[in-house]
Every structure is written in C-alpha cells, then in structure tokens.
Protein backbone atom coordinates (compact mmCIF):
# COMPACT_ATOMS: atom_id res chain seq x y z
CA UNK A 1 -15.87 23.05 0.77
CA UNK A 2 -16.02 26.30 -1.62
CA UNK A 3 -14.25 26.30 -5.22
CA UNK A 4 -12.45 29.15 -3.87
CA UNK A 5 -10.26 26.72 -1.56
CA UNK A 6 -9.61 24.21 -3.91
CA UNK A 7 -8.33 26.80 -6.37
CA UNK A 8 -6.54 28.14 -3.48
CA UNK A 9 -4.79 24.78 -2.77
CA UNK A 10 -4.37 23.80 -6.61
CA UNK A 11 -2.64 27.07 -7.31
CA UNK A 12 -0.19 26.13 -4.56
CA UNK A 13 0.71 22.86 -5.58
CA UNK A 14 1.36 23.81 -9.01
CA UNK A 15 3.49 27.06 -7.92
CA UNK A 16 5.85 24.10 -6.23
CA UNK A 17 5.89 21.74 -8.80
CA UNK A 18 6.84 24.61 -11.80
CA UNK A 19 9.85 24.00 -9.81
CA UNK A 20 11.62 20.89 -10.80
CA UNK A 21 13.15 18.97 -8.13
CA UNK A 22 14.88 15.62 -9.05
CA UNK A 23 16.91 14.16 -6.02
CA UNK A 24 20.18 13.73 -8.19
CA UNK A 25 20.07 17.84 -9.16
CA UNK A 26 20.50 19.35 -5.45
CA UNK A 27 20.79 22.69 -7.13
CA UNK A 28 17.18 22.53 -8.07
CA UNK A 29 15.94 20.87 -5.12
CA UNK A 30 17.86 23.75 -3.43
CA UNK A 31 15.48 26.75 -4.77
CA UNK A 32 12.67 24.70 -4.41
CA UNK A 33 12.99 24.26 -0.69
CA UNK A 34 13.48 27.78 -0.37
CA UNK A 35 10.59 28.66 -1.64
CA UNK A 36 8.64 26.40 0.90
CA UNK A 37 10.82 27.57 3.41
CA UNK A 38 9.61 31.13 2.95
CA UNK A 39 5.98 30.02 2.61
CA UNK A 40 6.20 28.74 6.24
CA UNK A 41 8.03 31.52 7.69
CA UNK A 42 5.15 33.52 6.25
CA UNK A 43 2.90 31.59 8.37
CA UNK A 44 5.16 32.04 12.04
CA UNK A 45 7.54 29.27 11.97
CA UNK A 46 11.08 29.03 13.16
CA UNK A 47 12.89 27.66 9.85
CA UNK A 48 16.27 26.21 9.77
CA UNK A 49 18.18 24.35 7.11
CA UNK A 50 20.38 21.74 8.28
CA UNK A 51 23.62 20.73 6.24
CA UNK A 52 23.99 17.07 5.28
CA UNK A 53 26.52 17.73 3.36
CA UNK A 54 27.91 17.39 -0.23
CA UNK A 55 25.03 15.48 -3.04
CA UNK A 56 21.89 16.67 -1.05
CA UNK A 57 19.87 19.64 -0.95
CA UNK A 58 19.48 21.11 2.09
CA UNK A 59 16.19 20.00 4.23
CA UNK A 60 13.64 22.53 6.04
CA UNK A 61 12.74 21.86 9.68
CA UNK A 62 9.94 24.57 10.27
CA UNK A 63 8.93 24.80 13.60
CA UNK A 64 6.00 25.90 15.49
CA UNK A 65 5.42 26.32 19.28
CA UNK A 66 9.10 24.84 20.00
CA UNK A 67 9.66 26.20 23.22
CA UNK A 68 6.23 24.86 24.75
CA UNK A 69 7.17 22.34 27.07
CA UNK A 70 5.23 19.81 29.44
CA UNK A 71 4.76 16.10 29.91
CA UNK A 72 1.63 16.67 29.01
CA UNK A 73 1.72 18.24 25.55
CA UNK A 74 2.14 15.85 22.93
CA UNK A 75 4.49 17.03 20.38
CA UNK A 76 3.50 16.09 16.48
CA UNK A 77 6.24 15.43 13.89
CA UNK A 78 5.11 16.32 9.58
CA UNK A 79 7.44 14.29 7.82
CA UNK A 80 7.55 14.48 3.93
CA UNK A 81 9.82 15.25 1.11
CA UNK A 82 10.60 17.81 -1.84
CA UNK A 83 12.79 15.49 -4.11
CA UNK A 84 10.83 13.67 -6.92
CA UNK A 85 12.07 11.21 -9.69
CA UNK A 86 11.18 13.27 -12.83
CA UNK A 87 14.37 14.93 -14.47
CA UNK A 88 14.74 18.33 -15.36
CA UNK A 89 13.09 19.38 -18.39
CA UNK A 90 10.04 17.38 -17.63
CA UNK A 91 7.31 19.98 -17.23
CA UNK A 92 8.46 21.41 -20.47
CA UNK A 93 8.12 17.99 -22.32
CA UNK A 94 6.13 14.65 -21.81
CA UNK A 95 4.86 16.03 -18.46
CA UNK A 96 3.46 20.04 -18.57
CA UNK A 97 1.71 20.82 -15.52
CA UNK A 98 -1.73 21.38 -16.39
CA UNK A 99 -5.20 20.70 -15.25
CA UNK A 100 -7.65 18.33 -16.84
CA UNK A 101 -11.28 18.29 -15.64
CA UNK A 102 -10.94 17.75 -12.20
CA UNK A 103 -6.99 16.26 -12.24
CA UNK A 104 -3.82 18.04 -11.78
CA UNK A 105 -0.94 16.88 -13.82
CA UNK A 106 2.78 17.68 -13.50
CA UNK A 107 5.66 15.61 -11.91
CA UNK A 108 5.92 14.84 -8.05
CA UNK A 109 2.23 16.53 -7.60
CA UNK A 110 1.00 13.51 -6.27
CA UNK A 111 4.33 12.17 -4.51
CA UNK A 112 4.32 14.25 -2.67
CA UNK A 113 4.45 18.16 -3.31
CA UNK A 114 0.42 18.07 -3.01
CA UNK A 115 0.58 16.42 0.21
CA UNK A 116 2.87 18.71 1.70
CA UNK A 117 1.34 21.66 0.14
CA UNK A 118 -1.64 20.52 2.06
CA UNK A 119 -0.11 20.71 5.18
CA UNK A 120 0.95 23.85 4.85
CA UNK A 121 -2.12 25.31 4.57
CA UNK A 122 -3.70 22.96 7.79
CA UNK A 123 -1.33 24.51 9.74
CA UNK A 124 -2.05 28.26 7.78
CA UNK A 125 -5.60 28.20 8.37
CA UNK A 126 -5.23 27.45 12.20
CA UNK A 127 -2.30 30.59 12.42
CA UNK A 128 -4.94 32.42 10.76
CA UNK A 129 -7.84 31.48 12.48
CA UNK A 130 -6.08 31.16 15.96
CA UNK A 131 -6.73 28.04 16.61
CA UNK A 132 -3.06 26.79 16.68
CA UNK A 133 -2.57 24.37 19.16
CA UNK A 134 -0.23 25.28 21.78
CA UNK A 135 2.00 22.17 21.34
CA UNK A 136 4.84 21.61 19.40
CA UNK A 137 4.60 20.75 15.98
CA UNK A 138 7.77 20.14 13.58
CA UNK A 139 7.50 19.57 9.84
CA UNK A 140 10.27 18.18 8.36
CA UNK A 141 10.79 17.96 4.34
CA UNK A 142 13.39 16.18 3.14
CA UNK A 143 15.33 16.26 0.26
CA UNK A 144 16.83 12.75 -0.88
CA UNK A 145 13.75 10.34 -0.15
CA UNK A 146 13.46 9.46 -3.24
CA UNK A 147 16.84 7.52 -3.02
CA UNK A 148 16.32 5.83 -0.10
CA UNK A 149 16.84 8.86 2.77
CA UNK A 150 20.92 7.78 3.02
CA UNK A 151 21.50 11.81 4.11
CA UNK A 152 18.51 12.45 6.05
CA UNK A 153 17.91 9.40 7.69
CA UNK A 154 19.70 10.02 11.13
CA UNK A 155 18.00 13.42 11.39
CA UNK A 156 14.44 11.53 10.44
CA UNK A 157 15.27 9.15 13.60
CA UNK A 158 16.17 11.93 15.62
CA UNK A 159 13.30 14.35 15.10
CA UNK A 160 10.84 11.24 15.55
CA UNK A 161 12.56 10.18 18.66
CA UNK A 162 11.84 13.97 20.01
CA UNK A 163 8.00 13.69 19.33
CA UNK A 164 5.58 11.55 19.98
CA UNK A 165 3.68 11.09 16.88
CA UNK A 166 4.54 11.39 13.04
CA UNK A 167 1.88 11.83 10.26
CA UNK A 168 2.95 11.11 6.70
CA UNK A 169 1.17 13.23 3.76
CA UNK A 170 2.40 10.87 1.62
CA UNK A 171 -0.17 10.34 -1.25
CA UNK A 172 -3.33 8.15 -0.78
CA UNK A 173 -3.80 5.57 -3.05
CA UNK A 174 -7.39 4.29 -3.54
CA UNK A 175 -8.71 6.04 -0.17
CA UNK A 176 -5.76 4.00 1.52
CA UNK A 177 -4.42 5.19 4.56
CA UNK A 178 -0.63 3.80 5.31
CA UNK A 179 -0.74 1.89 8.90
CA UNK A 180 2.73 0.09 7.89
CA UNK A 181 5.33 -0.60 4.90
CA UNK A 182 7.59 -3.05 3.47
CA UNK A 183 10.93 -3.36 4.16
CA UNK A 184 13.31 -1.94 1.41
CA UNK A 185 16.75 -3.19 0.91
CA UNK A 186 19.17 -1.38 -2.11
CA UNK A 187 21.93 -3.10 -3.68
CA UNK A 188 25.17 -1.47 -6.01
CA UNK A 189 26.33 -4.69 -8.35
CA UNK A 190 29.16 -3.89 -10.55
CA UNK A 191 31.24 -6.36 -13.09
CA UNK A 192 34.21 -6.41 -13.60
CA UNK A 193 35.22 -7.57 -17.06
CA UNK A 194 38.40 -7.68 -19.87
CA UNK A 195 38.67 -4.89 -22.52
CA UNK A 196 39.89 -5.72 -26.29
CA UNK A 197 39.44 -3.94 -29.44
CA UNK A 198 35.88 -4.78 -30.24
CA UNK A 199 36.53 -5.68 -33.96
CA UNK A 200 40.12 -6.70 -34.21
CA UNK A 201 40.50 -8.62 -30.91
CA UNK A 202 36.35 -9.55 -29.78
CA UNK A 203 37.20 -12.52 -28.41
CA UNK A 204 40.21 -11.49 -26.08
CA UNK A 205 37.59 -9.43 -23.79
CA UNK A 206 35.52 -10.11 -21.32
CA UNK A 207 32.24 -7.91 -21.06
CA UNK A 208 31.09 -6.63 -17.56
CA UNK A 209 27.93 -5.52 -19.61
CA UNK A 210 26.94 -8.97 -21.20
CA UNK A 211 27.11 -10.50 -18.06
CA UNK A 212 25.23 -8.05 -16.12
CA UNK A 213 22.52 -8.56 -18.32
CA UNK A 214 22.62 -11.86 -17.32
CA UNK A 215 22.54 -11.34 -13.78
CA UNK A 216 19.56 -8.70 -14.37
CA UNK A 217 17.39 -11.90 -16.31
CA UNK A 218 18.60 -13.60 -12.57
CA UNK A 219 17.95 -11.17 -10.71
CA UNK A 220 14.30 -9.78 -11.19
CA UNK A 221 13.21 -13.86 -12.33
CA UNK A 222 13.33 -14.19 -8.24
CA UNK A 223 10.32 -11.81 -7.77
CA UNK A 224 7.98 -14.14 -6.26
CA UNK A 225 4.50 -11.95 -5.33
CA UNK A 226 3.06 -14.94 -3.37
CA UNK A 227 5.66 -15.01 -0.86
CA UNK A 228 5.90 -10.70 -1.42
CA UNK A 229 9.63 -10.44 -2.35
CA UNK A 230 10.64 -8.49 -5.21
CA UNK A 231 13.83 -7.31 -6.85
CA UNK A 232 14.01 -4.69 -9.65
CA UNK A 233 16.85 -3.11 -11.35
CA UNK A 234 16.41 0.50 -12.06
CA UNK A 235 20.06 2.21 -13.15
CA UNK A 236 22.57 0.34 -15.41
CA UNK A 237 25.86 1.90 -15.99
CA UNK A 238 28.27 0.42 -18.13
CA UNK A 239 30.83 0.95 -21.18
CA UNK A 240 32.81 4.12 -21.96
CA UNK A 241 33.16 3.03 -26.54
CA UNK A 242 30.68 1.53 -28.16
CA UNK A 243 34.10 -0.44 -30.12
CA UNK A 244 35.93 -1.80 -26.84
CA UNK A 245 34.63 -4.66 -24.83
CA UNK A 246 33.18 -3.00 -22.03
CA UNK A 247 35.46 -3.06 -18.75
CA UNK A 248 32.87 -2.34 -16.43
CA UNK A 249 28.79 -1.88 -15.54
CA UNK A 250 26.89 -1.11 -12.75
CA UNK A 251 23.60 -1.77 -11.76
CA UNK A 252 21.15 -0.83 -8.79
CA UNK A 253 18.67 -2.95 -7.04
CA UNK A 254 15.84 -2.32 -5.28
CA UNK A 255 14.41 -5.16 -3.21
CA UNK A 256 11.50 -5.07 -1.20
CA UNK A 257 9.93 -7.64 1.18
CA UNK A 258 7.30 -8.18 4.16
CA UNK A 259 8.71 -10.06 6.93
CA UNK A 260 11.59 -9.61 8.53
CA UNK A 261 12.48 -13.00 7.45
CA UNK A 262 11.52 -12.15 3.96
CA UNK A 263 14.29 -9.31 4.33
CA UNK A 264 16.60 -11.72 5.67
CA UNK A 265 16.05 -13.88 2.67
CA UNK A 266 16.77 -11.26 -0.13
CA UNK A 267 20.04 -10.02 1.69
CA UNK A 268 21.19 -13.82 1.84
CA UNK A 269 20.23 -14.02 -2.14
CA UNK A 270 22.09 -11.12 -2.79
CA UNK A 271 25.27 -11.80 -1.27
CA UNK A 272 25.83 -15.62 -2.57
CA UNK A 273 25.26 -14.29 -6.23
CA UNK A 274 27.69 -15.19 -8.66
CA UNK A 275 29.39 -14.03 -11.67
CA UNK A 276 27.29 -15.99 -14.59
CA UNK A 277 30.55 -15.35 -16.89
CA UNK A 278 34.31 -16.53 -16.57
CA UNK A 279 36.62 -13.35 -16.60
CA UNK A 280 34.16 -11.60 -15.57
CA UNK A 281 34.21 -10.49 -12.02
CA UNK A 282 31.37 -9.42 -9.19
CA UNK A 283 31.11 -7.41 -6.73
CA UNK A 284 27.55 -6.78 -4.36
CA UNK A 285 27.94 -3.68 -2.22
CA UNK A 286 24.59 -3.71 0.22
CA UNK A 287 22.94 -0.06 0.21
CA UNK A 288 20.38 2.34 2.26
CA UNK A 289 17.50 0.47 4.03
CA UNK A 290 14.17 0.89 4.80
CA UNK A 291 13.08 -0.93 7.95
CA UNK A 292 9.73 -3.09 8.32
CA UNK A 293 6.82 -0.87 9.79
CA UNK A 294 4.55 -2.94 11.19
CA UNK A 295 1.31 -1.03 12.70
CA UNK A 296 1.45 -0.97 16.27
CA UNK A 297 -1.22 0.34 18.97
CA UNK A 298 -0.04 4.02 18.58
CA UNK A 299 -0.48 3.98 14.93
CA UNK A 300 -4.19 2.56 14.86
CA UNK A 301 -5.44 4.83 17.29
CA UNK A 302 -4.05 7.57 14.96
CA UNK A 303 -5.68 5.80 11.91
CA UNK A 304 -9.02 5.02 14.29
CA UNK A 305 -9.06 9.08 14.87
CA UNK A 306 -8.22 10.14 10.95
CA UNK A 307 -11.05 7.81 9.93
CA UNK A 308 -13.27 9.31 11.95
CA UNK A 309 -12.90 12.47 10.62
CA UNK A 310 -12.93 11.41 7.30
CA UNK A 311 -16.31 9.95 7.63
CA UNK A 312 -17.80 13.45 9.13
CA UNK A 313 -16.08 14.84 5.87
CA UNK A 314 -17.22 12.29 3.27
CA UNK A 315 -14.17 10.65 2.91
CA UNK A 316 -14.01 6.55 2.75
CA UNK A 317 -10.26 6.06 4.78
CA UNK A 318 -9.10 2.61 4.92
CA UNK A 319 -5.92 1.45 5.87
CA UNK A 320 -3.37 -0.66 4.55
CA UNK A 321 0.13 -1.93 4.84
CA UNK A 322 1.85 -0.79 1.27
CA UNK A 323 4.39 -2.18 -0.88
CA UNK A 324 5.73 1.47 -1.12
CA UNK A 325 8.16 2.58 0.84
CA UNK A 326 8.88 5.97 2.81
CA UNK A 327 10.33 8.16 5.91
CA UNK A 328 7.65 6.69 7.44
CA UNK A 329 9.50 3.52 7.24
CA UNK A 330 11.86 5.04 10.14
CA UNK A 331 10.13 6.21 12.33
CA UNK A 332 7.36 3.43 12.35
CA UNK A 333 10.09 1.10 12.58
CA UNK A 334 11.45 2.84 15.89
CA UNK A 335 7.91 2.46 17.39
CA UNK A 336 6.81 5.98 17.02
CA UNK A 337 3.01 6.17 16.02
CA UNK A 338 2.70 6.85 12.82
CA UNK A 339 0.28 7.63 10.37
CA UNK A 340 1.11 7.63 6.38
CA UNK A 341 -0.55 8.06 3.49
CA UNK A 342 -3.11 10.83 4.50
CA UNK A 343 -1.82 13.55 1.27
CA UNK A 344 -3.99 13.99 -1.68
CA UNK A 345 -5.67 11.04 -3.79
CA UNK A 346 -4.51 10.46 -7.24
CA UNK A 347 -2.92 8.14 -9.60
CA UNK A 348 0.53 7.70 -11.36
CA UNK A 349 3.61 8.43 -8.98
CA UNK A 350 6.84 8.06 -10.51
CA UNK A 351 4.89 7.61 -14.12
CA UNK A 352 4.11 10.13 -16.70
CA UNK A 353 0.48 10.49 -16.27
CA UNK A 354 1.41 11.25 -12.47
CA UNK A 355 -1.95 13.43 -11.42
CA UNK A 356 -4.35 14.48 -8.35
CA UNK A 357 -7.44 14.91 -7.99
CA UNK A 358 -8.58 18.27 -7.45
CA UNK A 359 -11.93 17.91 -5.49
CA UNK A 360 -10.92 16.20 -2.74
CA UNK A 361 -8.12 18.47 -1.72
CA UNK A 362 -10.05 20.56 0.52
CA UNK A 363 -11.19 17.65 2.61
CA UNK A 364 -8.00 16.20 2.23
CA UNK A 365 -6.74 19.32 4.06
CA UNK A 366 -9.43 19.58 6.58
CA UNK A 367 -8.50 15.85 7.68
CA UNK A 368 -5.15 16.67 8.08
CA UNK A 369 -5.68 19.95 10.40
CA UNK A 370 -8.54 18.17 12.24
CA UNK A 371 -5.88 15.20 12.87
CA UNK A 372 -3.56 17.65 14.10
CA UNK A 373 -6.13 19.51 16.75
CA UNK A 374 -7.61 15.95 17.62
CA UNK A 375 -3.85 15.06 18.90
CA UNK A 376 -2.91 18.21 20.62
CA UNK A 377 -6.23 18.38 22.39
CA UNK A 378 -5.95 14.68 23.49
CA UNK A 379 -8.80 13.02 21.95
CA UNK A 380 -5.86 10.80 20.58
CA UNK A 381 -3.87 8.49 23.62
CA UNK A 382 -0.51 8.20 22.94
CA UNK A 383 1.83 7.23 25.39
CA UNK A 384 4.20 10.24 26.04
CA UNK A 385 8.02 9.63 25.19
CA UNK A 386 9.28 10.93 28.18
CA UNK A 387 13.22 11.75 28.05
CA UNK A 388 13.13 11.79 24.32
C-alpha cells in the first residue's frame, strides 16, 4: 500500500472529524452529514435524507445500483454512524486533531468517522476503477447511535430487512472482528423529593439528590463481570439552588448483559428498586434497547470470507462477541448476516486519547472493498431474503 493512500485516507478522516458532531447538538451533526452526503454524491450515489423528526439530525441513505433487481443479486447494507460523544469545543481543547507518529487523534476518529470514511473510499475506488458491482449496495449513517438508535432504529430494521447482508465499520479493537454483541438495556430513574430552605428549614426537606446517590452506590455495586451483567450511570440531573433541598434528580443507566436471561435479570432488578429514603419518591422509566446478537451461520461465513482476505493482506482478523454495543445489534438480532467491527484499528473510543492508527488504513480499506466484491460476486452463500 503506497504513503500516498494512507495520506489520502488520513486527510479524509480528519476533514470529517474538524467537524464536531455530538448526538445531543443535531445542528452540528446536521452540517456534518452534509458534507458526507456530498462526498458520496460525488462518487454516483442516489442520496436522500430521511426526517425522524424533532432532536435528531437527519441520516444519509446513499445508494448505489438501486434499481438492479434479481433473486439472484445479493443486495449489501453499510451501516454506521456520524454522531460521537465528544462535546463541542473538543478539538479546540483537551482533544485537537492531530497526528502523532503513526496515530491520528481527534474525537469520534476511531468510533467511527474513520470507519466510515473508509468505506467511502472502497466503494470510490471501485466507481473509479469500474469495478462496481452491479448489485445493490445501501450505506446508511446514522445520526443518534450514540444514544441508543431510539430515532433511527425502525429505519435500521427496515433497510436490513431489504438486504441480505450488513457489514459494520465499526472500529476494530485488537484485530477483533464483531461476530455478535451484548444486549443493552437503558433506564431514566428520577426522585422525587421535599424542598425547604436549605439553612433555615434543612430538616423539613427531603432530597431527591441524596438519595439518588444512594441508589447510584446500589446500582453499579450489582455489576457482577463473572456472570457479564453490568450497570453504569452516566448523566445525573438534579437541583435547580444550591440553598433549597433539591426537589428532584435524574439519572441514566446503561445496563448491558449476555444472555437473554441475563437481560431478563437486569430488567427484573430494575423495576423492583426502591426508594432508599422516606419522602423521597422513585420512579424507573425503561429506555431504548439493544437486542442480543448472537453469530449465526450467515454471519461466520461473512467473517470466514473477511478473514481470508485479511490474511492475503497481512492482517491478523479474529472474531469476537463484544461488550460494546451498536446498529449492528439490530440487524444481527433480526437474523440478517452481519459482520461488525471491520473499520480502522485504534485505541480510546469515547476517551480523550481516542486515536487510529494510520498504517493500517489502507488495508483496512482494501478488506472492506474486497468484502464487498467477494459478496456481490458470490464467493459468499447467503441465503437470499426473498420478499423482503
């Protein structure tokens, strides 16, 4: 692979993430997704831009070859995402987007802006070498995955249902191909407590925030890593005057778990928790999900054929079911093969020191458009969805 394509392919990545894109500011994921969108009509496809309506960034559906038809075309489905968890302002403090030997740092480059980007150019270099296959092949980016899909998940379904595979370039972690995920369950507590004046009257009130602190200690002391159940609280909201007792609080709760049963479990906890504090009450709403995707025979014959090729490009690809979730949660879950994990290999997601690695992009890229041509010319058996 020449120097020339992996400047090629680092200069892209980093012209998408010098635009910020944090799921809860639409209005940036907005101009970022335009961008991309113009980078693919550049390249031939049919781009639309589907309204999910208010609190979400439209998504791009970019289309190639959409009115080939046949039972006997297999029809490919890109699924990623443009959101990220890194608030505005990031690139121009603890995380500037800048290389480092052979690393690229800046926030959502690894999860998943690189992975995407590397799409992209798969699918450019067959346009431009004319070897496109003449199947259909949809990419769809979404814009709220890093919240748990809630807007985009019925279009996910219904785009996967349509084809009859779905590669992921979600980001590789330690040459780790995705073949399945944990389930992911969300949760919305809030408390409902007793104001008083905070110096005259203390011990009138009732604090929602004291004794959601309470149920936090609770809450995450039920991780349990040998049975692979966790629970983590990532937002608090509570308070409106630092001198009343605080009426109310929120919190958010991400639980995750590996067996159906497992999910079972953590719903069960969930709903028979109690207020730890008298005047104080609780209430549990249950949030978006992330189904169990288990690898069926679909996916490993996808992850048989990507190995493969990574081998002939001297790439070690393993595979692994993750504790991460993603979109490829859905559409494993409906039974669609699916293939995750395949975008660029780095370290840090959702962390500061978020990077990629810079020389294995161009393989990385390769593997992905030598996936794609492996499935439309067959050398991949998947059973066609017919009706879909």
């Amino acid at each position: 692979m020449s120097d020339d394509i992996t400047r090629r392919l680092v200069e892209g990545i980093r012209r998408w993430a010098l635009l910020e894109s944090p799921s809860n500011r639409p209005e940036h994921v907005e101009r970022l997704v335009g961008l991309v969108a113009d980078d693919y009509a550049a390249i031939g496809a049919e781009c639309s831009r589907p309204d999910l309506g208010p609190g979400c960034a439209r998504p791009l559906i970019a289309r190639f070859n959409a009115r080939v038809s046949g039972n006997d075309r297999p029809r490919i489905l890109i699924v990623g995402h443009l959101d990220t968890v890194h608030p505005v302002g990031s690139i121009d403090g603890p995380m500037p987007v800048h290389i480092d030997g052979n690393r690229l740092y800046g926030p959502g480059v690894m999860d998943m802006k690189g992975g995407n980007y590397l799409a992209l150019d798969a699918l450019r270099r067959m346009r431009q070498a004319g070897t496109m296959p003449a199947v259909p092949i949809t990419v769809l980016l979404n814009t709220d995955e890093e919240i748990g899909s809630p807007y985009s998940r019925e279009l996910i379904e219904a785009e996967a249902r349509a084809h009859d595979c779905v590669l992921v370039p979600e980001p590789s972690r330690e040459g780790h191909a995705v073949i399945g995920r944990f389930a992911f369950a969300r949760f919305r507590l809030t408390t409902h407590g007793a104001p008083a004046h905070a110096g005259a009257d203390n011990a009138s009130g009732h604090s929602a925030i004291r004794a959601m602190a309470r149920l936090v200690e609770q809450i995450e002391g039920l991780t349990d890593m040998k049975r692979l159940v966790s629970f983590n609280v990532g937002i608090i909201h509570g308070g409106e005057f630092v001198n009343v007792v605080p009426l109310s609080c929120s919190a958010e709760v991400l639980a995750v778990a590996d067996t159906e049963e497992n999910l079972a479990y953590v719903r069960r906890i969930m709903s028979e928790l109690q207020s730890p504090s008298p005047g104080v009450r609780l209430d549990v709403q249950p949030g978006p999900v992330r189904p169990l995707f288990l690898p069926g025979e679909g996916t490993m014959r996808l992850f048989s054929a990507a190995q493969d090729i990574a081998s002939d490009l001297g790439l070690t690809l393993t595979g692994r079911v993750s504790g991460g979730g993603s979109d490829g949660n859905f559409t494993g879950a409906l039974g669609i093969p699916t293939l995750d994990g395949i975008g660029v290999a780095g370290k840090g997601p959702h962390t500061l020191g978020e990077h990629l690695e810079t020389d294995t992009l161009a393989a990385r890229s390769e593997l992905i458009e030598r996936l794609i041509s492996a499935i439309a010319n067959g050398r991949v058996p998947l059973t066609r969805r017919h009706g879909s």
